[in-house]
Protein backbone atom coordinates (compact mmCIF):
# COMPACT_ATOMS: atom_id res chain seq x y z
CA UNK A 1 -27.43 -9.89 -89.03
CA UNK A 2 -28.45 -7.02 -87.05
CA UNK A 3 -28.92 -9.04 -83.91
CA UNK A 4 -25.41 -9.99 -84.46
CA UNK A 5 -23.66 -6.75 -84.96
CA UNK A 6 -25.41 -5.61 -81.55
CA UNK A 7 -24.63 -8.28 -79.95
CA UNK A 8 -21.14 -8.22 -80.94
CA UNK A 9 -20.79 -4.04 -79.97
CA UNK A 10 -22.12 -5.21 -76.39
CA UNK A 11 -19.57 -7.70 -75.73
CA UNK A 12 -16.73 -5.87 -77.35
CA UNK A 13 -18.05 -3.09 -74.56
CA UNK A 14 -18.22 -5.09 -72.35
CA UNK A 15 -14.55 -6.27 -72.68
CA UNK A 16 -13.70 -2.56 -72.32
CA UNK A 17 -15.04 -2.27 -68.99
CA UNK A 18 -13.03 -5.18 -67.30
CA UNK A 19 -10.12 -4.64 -65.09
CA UNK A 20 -8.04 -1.13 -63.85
CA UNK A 21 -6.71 1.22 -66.34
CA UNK A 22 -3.02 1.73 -65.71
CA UNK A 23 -3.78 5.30 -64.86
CA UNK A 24 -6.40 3.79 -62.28
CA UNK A 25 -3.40 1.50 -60.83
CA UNK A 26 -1.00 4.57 -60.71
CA UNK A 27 -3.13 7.12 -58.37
CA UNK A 28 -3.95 4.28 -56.14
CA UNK A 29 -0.07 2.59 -56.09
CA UNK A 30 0.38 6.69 -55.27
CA UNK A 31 -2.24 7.26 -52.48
CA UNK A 32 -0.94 4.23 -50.80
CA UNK A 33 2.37 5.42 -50.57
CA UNK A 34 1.49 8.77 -49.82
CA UNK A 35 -0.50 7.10 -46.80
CA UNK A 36 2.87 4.83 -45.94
CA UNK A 37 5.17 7.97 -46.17
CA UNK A 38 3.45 9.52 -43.15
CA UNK A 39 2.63 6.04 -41.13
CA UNK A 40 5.41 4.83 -41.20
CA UNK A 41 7.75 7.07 -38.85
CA UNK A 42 4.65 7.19 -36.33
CA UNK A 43 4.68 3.71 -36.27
CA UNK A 44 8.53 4.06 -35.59
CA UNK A 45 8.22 6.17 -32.52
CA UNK A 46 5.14 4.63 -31.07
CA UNK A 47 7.80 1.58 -30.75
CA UNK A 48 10.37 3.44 -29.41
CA UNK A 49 8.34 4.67 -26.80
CA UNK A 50 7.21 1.14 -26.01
CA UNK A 51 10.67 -0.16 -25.33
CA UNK A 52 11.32 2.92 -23.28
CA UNK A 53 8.34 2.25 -21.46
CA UNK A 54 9.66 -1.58 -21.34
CA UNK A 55 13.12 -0.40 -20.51
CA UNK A 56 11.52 1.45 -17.30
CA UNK A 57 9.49 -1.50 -16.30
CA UNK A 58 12.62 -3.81 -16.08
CA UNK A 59 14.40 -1.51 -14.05
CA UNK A 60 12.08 -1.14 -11.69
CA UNK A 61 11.72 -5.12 -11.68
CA UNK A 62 15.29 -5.61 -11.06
CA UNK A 63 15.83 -3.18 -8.27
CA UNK A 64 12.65 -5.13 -6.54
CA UNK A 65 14.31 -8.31 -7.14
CA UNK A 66 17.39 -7.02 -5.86
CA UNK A 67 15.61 -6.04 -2.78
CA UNK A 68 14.24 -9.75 -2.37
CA UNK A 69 17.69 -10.91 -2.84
CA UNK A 70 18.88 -9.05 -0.05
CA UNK A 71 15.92 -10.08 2.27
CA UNK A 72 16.37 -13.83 1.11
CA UNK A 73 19.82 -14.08 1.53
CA UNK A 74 21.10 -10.99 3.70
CA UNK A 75 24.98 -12.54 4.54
CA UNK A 76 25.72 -11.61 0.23
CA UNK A 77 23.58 -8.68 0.48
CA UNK A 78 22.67 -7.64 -3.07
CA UNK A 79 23.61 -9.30 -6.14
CA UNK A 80 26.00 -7.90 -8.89
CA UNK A 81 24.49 -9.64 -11.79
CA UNK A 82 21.72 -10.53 -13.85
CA UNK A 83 22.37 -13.97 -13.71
CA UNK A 84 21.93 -14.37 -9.89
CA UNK A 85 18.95 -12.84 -10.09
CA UNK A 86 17.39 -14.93 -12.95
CA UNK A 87 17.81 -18.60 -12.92
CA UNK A 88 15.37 -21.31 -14.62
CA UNK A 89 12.90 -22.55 -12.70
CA UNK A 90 12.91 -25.98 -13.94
CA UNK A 91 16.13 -26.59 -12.91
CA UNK A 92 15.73 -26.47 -9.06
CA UNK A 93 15.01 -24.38 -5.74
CA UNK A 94 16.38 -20.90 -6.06
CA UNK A 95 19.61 -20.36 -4.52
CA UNK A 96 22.15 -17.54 -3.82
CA UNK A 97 23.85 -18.25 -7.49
CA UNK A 98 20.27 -18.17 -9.02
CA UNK A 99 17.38 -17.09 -6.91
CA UNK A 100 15.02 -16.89 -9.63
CA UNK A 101 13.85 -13.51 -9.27
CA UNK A 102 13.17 -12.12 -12.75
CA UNK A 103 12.48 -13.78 -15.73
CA UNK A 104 15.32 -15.73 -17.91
CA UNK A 105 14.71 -13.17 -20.84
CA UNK A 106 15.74 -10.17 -18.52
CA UNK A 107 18.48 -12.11 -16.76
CA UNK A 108 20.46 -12.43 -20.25
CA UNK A 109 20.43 -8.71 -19.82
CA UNK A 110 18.56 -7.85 -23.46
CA UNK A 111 14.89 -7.05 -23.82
CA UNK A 112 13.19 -4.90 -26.05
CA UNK A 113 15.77 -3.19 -28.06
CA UNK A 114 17.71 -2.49 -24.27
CA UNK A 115 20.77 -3.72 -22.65
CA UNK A 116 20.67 -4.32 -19.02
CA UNK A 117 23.08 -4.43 -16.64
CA UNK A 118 24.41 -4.50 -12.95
CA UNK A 119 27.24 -2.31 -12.34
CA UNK A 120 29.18 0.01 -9.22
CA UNK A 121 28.66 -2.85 -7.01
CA UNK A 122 30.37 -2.05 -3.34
CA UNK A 123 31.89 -4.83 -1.36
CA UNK A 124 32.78 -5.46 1.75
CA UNK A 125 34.16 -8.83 3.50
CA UNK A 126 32.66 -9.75 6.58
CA UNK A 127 33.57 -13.26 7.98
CA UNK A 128 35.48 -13.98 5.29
CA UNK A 129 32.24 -13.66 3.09
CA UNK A 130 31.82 -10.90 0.39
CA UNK A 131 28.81 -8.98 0.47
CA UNK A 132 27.69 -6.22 -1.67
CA UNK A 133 26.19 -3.14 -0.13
CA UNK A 134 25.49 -0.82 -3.28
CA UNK A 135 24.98 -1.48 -6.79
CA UNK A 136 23.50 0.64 -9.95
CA UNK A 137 21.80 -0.71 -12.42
CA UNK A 138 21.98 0.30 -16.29
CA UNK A 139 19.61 0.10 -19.41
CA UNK A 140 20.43 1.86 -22.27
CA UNK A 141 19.38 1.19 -26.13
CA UNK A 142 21.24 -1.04 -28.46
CA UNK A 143 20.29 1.86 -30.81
CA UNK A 144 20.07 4.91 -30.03
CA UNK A 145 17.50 6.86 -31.67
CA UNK A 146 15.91 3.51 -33.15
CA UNK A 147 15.55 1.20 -30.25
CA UNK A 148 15.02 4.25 -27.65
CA UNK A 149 16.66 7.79 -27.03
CA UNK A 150 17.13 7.66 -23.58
CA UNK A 151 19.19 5.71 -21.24
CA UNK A 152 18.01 4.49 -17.45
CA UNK A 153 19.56 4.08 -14.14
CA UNK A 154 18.85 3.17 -10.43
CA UNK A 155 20.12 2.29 -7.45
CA UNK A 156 19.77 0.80 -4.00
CA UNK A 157 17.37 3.21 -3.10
CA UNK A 158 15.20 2.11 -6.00
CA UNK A 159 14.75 5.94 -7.89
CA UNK A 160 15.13 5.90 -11.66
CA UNK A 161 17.06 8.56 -12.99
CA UNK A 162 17.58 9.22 -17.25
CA UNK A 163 20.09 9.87 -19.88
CA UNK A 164 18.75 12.02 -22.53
CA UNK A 165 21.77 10.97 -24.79
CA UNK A 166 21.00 7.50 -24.26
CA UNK A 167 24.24 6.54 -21.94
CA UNK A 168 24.58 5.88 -18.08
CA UNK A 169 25.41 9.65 -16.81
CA UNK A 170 21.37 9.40 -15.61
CA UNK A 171 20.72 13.19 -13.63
CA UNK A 172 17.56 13.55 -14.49
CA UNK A 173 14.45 11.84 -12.51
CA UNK A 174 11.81 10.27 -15.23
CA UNK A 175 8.34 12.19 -15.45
């Protein structure tokens, strides 16, 4: 009967030891979110930065497609929209109304938390054609202070300027 009483005391030990106390659950449910707390907004502005960083990069794709547009087809000069410059390239040769120059994503004129656009075109008629001869192109954030804080700008001559407040008034050169 001995044998059994000890036996008994182990297992009923043993059955003690099993599983996380609540208390056990708590402080690591706590440390967790304690760890979250202060990820969390780095994670936040580490993808900020990468869609400003993105946002940048486009920019400077467009005004280099914009310069191939105007080498390519030099009687329209530049183009005044996204569109033009995009195209799909399954569905034929590029062409004046879609050279295929960026990348369909960037031709719908939203990537990475950014609107794009073409804007300030100047035109002149010449032989009854129009032809642009100027043009600025805008990127600023669907959100800002979410998607990016700054807003981006260039222009024929290819230098990208910045909007701290996130708009198009771009005075400042980027670092």
């Amino acid at each position: 009967m001995t044998k059994m009483t000890a036996l008994k005391r182990i297992q009923a030990g043993r059955r003690n030891e099993e599983g996380f106390t609540l208390i056990e659950l708590l402080i690591v449910m706590s440390v967790m979110l304690i760890l979250m707390t202060l990820a969390v907004p780095q994670l936040l502005k580490l993808k900020k930065q990468a869609n400003q960083t993105s946002a940048i990069q486009s920019v400077r794709t467009i005004g280099q497609a914009e310069l191939q547009y105007n080498s390519a087809y030099p009687s329209r000069g530049f183009s005044c929209s996204l569109a033009t410059l995009g195209g799909d390239p399954k569905s034929g040769a590029p062409s004046p109304e879609a050279a295929q120059l960026i990348t369909p994503d960037l031709a719908t004129g939203h990537k990475a938390g950014y609107t794009f656009a073409i804007t300030n075109c100047s035109k002149v008629t010449i032989n009854n054609q129009d032809m642009y001869t100027s043009y600025e192109i805008t990127a600023v954030p669907d959100a800002v202070g979410k998607t990016g804080d700054n807003g981006f700008c260039a222009d024929e001559n290819n230098t990208i300027r910045q909007d701290p407040t996130g708009g198009t008034n771009c005075t400042q050169p980027i670092q």
